[in-house]
Protein backbone atom coordinates (compact mmCIF):
# COMPACT_ATOMS: atom_id res chain seq x y z
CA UNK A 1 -5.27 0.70 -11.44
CA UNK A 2 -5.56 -2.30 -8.90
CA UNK A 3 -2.19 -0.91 -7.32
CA UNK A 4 -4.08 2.71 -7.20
CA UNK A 5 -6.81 1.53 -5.64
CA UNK A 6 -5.24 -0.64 -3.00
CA UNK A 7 -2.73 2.20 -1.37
CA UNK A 8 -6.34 4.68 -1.51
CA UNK A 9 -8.58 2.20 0.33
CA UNK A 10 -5.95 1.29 2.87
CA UNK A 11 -4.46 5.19 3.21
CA UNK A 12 -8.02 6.14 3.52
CA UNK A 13 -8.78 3.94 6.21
CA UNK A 14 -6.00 4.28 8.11
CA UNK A 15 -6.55 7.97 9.35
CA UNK A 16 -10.43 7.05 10.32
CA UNK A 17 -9.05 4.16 12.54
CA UNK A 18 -9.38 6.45 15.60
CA UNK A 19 -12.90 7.43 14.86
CA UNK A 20 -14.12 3.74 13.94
CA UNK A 21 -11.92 2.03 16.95
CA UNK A 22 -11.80 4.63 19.34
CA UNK A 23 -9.87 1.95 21.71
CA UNK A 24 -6.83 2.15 19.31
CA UNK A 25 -5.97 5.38 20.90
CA UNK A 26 -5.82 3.87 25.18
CA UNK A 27 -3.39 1.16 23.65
CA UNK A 28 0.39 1.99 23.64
CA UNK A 29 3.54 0.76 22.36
CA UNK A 30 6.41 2.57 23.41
CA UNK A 31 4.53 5.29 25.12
CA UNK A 32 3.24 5.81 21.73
CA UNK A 33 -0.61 5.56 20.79
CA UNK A 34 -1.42 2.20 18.46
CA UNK A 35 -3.33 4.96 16.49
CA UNK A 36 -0.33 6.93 15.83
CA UNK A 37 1.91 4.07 15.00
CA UNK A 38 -0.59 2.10 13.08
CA UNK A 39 0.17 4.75 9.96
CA UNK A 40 3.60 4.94 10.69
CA UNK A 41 4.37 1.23 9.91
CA UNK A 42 1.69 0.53 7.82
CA UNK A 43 1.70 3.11 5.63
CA UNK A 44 5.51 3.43 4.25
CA UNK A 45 5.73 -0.56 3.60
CA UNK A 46 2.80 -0.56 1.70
CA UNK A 47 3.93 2.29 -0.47
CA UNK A 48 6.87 0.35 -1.37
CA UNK A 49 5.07 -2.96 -1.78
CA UNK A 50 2.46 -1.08 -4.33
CA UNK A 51 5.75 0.40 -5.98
CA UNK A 52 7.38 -2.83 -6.55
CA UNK A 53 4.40 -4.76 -7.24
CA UNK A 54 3.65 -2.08 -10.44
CA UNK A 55 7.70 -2.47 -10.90
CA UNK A 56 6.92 -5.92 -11.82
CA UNK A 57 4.37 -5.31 -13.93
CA UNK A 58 5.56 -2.47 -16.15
CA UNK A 59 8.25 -4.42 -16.76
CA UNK A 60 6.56 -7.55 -17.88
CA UNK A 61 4.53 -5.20 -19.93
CA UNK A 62 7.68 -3.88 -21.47
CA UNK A 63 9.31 -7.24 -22.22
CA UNK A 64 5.78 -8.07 -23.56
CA UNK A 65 5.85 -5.68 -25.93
CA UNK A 66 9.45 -5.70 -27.54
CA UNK A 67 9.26 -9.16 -27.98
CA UNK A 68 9.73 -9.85 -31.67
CA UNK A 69 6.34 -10.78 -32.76
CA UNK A 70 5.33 -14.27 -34.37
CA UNK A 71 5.08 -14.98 -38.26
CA UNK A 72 1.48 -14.51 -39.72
């Protein structure tokens, strides 16, 4: 869920950068608008940060769970 909600807030933001810093758009980077870039290289890392990140944590979940459980 925390994953989830991460990649929404930040892929939400992202494409309302222009509108809430207009100034993004005069700046360039390889004749390339910051605006334009900004989702370029922010977007795909973070998608595979949030994958591996959940990775992690399904698998701890996993080994969790098919550990042999204690004597009662």
């Amino acid at each position: 869920m925390q994953t989830s909600a991460i990649v929404l807030v930040v892929t939400a933001v992202l494409p309302a950068l222009p509108v809430l810093a207009p100034g993004l758009g005069r700046i360039r980077a390889f004749g390339v608008p910051l605006s334009w870039l900004l989702p370029l290289l922010v977007v795909q890392p973070l998608w595979m940060l949030a994958a591996l990140l959940h990775l992690r944590r399904a698998e701890r979940a996993e080994r969790d769970l098919t550990r042999p459980a204690g004597r009662s």
